[in-house]
PDB file of N, CA and C in Angstrom:
ATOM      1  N   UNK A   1      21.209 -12.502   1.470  1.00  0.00           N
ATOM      2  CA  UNK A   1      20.449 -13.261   0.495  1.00  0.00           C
ATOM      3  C   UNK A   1      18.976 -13.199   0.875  1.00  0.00           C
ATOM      4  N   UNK A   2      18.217 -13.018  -0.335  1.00  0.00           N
ATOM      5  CA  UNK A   2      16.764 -13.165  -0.254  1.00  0.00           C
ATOM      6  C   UNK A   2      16.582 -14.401  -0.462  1.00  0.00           C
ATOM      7  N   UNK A   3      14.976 -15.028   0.470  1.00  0.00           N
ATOM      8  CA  UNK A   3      14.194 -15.972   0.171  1.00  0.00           C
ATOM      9  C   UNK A   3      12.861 -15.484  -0.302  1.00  0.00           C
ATOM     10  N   UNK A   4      12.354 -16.126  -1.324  1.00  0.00           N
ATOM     11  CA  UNK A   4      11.269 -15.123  -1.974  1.00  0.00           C
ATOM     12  C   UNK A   4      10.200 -16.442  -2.136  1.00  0.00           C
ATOM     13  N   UNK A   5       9.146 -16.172  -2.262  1.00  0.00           N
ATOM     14  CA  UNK A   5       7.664 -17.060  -2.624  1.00  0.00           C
ATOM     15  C   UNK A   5       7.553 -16.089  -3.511  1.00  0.00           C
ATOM     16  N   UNK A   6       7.345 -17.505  -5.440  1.00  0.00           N
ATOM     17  CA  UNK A   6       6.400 -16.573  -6.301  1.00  0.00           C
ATOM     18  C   UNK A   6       5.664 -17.505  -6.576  1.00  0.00           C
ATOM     19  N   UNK A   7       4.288 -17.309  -6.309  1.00  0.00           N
ATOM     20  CA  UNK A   7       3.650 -18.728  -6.690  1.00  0.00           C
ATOM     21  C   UNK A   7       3.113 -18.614  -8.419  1.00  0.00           C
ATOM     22  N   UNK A   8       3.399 -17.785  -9.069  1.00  0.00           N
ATOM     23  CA  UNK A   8       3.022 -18.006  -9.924  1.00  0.00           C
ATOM     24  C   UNK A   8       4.060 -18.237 -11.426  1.00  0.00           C
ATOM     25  N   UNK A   9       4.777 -18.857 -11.140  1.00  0.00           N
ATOM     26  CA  UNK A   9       5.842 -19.266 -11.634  1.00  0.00           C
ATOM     27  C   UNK A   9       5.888 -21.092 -12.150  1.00  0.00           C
ATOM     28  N   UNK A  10       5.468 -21.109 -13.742  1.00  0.00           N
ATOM     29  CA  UNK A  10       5.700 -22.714 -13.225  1.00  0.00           C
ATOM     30  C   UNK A  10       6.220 -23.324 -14.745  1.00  0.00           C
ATOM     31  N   UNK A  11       7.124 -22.562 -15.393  1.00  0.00           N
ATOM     32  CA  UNK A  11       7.933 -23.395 -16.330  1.00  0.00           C
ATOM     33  C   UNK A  11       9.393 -22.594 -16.080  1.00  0.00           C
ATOM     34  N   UNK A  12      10.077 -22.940 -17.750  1.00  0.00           N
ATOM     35  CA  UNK A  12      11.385 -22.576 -17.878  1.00  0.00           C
ATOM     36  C   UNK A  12      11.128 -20.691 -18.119  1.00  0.00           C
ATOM     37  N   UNK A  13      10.326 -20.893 -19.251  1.00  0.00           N
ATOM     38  CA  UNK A  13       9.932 -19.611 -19.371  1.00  0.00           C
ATOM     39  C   UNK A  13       9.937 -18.407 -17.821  1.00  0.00           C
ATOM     40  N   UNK A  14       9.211 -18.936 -16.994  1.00  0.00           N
ATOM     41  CA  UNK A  14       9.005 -18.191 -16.121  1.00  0.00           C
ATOM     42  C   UNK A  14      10.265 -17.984 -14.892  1.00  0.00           C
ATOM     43  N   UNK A  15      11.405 -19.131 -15.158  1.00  0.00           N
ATOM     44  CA  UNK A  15      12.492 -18.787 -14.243  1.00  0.00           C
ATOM     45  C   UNK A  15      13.576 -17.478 -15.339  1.00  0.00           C
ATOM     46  N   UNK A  16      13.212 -17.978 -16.552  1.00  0.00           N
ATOM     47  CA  UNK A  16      13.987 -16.652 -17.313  1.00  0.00           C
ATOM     48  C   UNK A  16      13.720 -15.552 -17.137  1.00  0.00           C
ATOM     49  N   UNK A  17      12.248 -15.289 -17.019  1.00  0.00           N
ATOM     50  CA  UNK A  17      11.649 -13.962 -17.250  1.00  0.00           C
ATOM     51  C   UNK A  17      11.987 -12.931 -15.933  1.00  0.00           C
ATOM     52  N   UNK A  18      11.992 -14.096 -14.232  1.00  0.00           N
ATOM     53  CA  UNK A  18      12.250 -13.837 -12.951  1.00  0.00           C
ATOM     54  C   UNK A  18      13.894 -13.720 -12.973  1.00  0.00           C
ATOM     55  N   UNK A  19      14.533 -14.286 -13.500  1.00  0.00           N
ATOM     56  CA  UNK A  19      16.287 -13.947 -13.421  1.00  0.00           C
ATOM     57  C   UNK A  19      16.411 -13.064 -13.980  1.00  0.00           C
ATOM     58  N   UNK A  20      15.644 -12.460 -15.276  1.00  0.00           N
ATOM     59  CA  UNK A  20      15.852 -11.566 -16.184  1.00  0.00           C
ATOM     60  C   UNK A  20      15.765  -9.753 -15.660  1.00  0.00           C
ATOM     61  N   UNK A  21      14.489 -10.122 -14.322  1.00  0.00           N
ATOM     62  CA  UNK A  21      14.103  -9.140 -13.781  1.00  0.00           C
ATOM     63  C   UNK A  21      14.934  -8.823 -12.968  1.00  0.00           C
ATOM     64  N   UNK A  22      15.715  -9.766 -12.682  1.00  0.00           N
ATOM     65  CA  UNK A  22      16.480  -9.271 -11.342  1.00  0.00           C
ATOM     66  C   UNK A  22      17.806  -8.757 -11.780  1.00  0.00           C
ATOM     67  N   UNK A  23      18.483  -9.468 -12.383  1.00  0.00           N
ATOM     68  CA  UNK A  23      19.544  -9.142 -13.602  1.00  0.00           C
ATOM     69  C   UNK A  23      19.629  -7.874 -14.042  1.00  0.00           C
ATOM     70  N   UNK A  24      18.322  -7.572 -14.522  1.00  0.00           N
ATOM     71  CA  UNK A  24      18.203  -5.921 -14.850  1.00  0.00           C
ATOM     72  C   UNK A  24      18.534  -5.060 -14.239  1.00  0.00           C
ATOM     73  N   UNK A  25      17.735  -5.536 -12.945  1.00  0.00           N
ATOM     74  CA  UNK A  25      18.120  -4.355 -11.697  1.00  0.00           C
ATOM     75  C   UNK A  25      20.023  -4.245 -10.972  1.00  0.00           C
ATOM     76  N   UNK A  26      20.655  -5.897 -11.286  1.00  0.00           N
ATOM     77  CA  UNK A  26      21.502  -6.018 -10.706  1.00  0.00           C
ATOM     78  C   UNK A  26      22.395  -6.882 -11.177  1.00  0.00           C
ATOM     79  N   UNK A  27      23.245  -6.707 -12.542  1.00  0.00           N
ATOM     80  CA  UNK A  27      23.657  -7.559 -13.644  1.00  0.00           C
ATOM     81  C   UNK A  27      24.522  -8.748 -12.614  1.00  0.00           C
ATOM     82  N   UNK A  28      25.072  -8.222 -11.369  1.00  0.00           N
ATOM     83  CA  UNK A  28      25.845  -9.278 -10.848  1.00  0.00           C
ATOM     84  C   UNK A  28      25.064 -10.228  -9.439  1.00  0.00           C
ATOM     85  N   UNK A  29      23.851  -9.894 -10.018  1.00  0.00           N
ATOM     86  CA  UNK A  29      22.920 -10.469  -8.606  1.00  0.00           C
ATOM     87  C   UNK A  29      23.349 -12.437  -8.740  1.00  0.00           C
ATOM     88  N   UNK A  30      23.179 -13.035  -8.181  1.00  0.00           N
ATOM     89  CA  UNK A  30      22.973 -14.577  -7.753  1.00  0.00           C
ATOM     90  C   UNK A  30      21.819 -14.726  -7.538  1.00  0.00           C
ATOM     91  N   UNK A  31      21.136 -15.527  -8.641  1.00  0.00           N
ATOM     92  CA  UNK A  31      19.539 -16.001  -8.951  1.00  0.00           C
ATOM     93  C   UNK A  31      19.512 -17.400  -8.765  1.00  0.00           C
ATOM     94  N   UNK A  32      19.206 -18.081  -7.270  1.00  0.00           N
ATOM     95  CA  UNK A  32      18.701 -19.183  -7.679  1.00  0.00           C
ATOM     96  C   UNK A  32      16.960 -19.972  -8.114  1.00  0.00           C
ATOM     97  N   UNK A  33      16.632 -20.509  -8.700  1.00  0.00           N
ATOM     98  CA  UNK A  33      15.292 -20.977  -8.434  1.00  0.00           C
ATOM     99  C   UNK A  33      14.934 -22.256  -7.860  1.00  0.00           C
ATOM    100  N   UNK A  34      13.425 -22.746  -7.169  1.00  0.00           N
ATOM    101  CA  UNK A  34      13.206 -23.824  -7.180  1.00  0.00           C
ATOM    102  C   UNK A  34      11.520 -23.907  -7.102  1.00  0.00           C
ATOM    103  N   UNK A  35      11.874 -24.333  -8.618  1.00  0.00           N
ATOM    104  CA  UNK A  35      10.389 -24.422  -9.245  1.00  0.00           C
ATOM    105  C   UNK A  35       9.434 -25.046  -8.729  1.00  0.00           C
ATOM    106  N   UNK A  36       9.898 -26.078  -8.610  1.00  0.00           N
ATOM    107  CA  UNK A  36       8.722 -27.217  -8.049  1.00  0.00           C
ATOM    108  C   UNK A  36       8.292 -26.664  -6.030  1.00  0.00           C
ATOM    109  N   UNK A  37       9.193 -25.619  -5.719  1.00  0.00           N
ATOM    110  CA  UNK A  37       8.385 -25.196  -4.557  1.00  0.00           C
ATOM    111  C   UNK A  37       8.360 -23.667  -4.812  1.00  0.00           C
ATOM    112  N   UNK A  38       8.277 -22.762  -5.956  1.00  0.00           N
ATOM    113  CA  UNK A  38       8.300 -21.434  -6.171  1.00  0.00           C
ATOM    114  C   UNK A  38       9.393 -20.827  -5.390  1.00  0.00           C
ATOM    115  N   UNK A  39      10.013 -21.025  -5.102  1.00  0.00           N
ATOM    116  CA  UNK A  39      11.075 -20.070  -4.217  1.00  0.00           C
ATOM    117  C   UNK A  39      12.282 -19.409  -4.990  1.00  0.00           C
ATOM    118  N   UNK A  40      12.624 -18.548  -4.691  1.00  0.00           N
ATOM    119  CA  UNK A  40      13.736 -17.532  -5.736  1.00  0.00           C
ATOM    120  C   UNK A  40      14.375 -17.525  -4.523  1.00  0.00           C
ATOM    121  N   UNK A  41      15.753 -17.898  -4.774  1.00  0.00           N
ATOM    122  CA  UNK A  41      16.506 -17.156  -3.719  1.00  0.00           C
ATOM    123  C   UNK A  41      17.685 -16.172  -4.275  1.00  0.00           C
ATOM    124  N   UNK A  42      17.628 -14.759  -3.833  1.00  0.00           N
ATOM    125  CA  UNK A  42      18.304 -13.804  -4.381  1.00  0.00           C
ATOM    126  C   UNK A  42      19.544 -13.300  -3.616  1.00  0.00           C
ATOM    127  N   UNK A  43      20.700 -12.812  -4.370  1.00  0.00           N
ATOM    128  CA  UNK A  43      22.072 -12.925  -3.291  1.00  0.00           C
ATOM    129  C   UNK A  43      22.101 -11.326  -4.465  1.00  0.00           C
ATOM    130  N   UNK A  44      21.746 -10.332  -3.816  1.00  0.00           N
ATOM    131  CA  UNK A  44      21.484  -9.189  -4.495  1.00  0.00           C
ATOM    132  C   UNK A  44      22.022  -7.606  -3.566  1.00  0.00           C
ATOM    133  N   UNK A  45      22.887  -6.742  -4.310  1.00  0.00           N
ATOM    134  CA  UNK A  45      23.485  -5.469  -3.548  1.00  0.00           C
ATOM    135  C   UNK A  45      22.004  -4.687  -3.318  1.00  0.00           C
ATOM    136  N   UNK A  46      21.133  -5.175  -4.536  1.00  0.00           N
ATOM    137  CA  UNK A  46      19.631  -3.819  -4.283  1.00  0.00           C
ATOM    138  C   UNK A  46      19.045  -4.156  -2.960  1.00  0.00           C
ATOM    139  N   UNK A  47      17.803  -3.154  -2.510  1.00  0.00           N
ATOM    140  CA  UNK A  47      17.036  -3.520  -1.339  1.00  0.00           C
ATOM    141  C   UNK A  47      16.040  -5.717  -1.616  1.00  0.00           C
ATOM    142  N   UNK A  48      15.972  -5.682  -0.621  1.00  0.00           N
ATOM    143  CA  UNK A  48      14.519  -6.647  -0.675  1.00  0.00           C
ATOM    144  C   UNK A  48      13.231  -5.743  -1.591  1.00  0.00           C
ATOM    145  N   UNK A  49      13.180  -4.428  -0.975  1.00  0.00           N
ATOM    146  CA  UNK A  49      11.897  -3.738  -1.790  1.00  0.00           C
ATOM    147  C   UNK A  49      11.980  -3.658  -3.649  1.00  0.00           C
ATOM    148  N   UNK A  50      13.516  -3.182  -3.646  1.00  0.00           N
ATOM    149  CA  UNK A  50      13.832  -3.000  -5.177  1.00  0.00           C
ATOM    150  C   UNK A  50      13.584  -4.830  -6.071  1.00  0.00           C
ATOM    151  N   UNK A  51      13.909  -5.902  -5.562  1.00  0.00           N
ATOM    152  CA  UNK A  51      14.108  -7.110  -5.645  1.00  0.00           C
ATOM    153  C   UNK A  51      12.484  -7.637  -6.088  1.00  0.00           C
ATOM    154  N   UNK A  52      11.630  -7.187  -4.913  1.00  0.00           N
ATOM    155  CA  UNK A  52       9.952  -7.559  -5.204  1.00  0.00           C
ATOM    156  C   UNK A  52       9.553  -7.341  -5.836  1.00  0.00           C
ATOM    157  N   UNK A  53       9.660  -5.542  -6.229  1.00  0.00           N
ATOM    158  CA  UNK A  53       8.860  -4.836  -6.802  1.00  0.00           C
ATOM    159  C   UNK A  53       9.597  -4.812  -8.488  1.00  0.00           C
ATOM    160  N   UNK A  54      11.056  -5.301  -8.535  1.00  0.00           N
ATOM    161  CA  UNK A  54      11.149  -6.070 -10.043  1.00  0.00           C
ATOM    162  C   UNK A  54      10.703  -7.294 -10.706  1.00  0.00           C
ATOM    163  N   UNK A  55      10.095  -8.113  -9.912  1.00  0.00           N
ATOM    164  CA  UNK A  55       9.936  -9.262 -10.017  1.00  0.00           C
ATOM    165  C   UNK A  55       8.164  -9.389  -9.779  1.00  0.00           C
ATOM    166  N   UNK A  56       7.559  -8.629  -9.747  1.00  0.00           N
ATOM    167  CA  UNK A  56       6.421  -8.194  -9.353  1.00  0.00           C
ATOM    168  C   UNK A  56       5.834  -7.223 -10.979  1.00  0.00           C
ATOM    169  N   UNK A  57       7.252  -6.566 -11.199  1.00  0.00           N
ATOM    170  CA  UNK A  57       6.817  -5.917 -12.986  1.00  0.00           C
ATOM    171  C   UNK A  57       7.241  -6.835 -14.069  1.00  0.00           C
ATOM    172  N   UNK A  58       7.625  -7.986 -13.535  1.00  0.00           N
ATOM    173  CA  UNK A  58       7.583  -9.045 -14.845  1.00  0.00           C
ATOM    174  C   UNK A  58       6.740 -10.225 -14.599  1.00  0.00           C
ATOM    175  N   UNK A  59       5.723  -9.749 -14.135  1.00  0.00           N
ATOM    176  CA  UNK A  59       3.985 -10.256 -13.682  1.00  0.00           C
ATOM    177  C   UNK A  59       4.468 -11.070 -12.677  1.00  0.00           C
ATOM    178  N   UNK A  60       4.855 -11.297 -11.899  1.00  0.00           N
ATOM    179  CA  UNK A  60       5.375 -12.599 -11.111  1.00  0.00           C
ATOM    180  C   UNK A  60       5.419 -12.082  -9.306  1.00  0.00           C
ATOM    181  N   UNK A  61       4.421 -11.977  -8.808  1.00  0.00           N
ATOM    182  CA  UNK A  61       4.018 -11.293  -7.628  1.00  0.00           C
ATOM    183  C   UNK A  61       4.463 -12.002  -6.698  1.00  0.00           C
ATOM    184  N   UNK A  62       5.402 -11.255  -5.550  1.00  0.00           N
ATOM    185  CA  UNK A  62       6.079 -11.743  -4.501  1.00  0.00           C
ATOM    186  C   UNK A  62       4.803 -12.447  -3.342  1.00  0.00           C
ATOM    187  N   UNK A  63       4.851 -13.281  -2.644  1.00  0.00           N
ATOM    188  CA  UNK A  63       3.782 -13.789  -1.913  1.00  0.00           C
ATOM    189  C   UNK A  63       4.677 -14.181  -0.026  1.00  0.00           C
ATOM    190  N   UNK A  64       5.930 -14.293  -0.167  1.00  0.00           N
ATOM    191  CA  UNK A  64       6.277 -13.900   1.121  1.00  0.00           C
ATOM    192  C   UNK A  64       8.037 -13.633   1.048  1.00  0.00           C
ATOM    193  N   UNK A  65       8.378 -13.178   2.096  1.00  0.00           N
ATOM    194  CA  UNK A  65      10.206 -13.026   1.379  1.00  0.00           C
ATOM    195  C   UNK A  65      10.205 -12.937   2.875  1.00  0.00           C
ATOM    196  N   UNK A  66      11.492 -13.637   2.955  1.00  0.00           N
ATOM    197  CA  UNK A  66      12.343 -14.234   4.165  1.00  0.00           C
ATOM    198  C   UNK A  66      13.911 -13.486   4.001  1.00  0.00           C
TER     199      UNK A  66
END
């Protein structure tokens, strides 16, 4: 499982658009969010790199991943 910082994330809109990205890459990924501290946590078969850099093309720029 990934721990992800997106700080630029701050409605409903923006947890859809971030599950949506990841989803794409990985229809059976486990997306959790927590908005009120930006954190995505991802339970995903792709890399950490594939994971950022999708979530990074649906404007939403990774800022640290654990």
């Amino acid at each position: 499982m990934y721990e992800l910082q997106v700080e630029n994330m701050s409605c409903g809109h923006c947890i859809a658009k971030v599950s949506d990205a990841v989803r794409a890459l990985d229809m059976t990924a486990g997306v959790e969010i927590d908005l009120a501290n930006k954190k995505v946590m991802v339970d995903s078969s792709a890399s950490l790199d594939e994971v950022k850099a999708a979530i990074a093309q649906a404007g939403y720029p990774v800022t640290a991943a654990a």
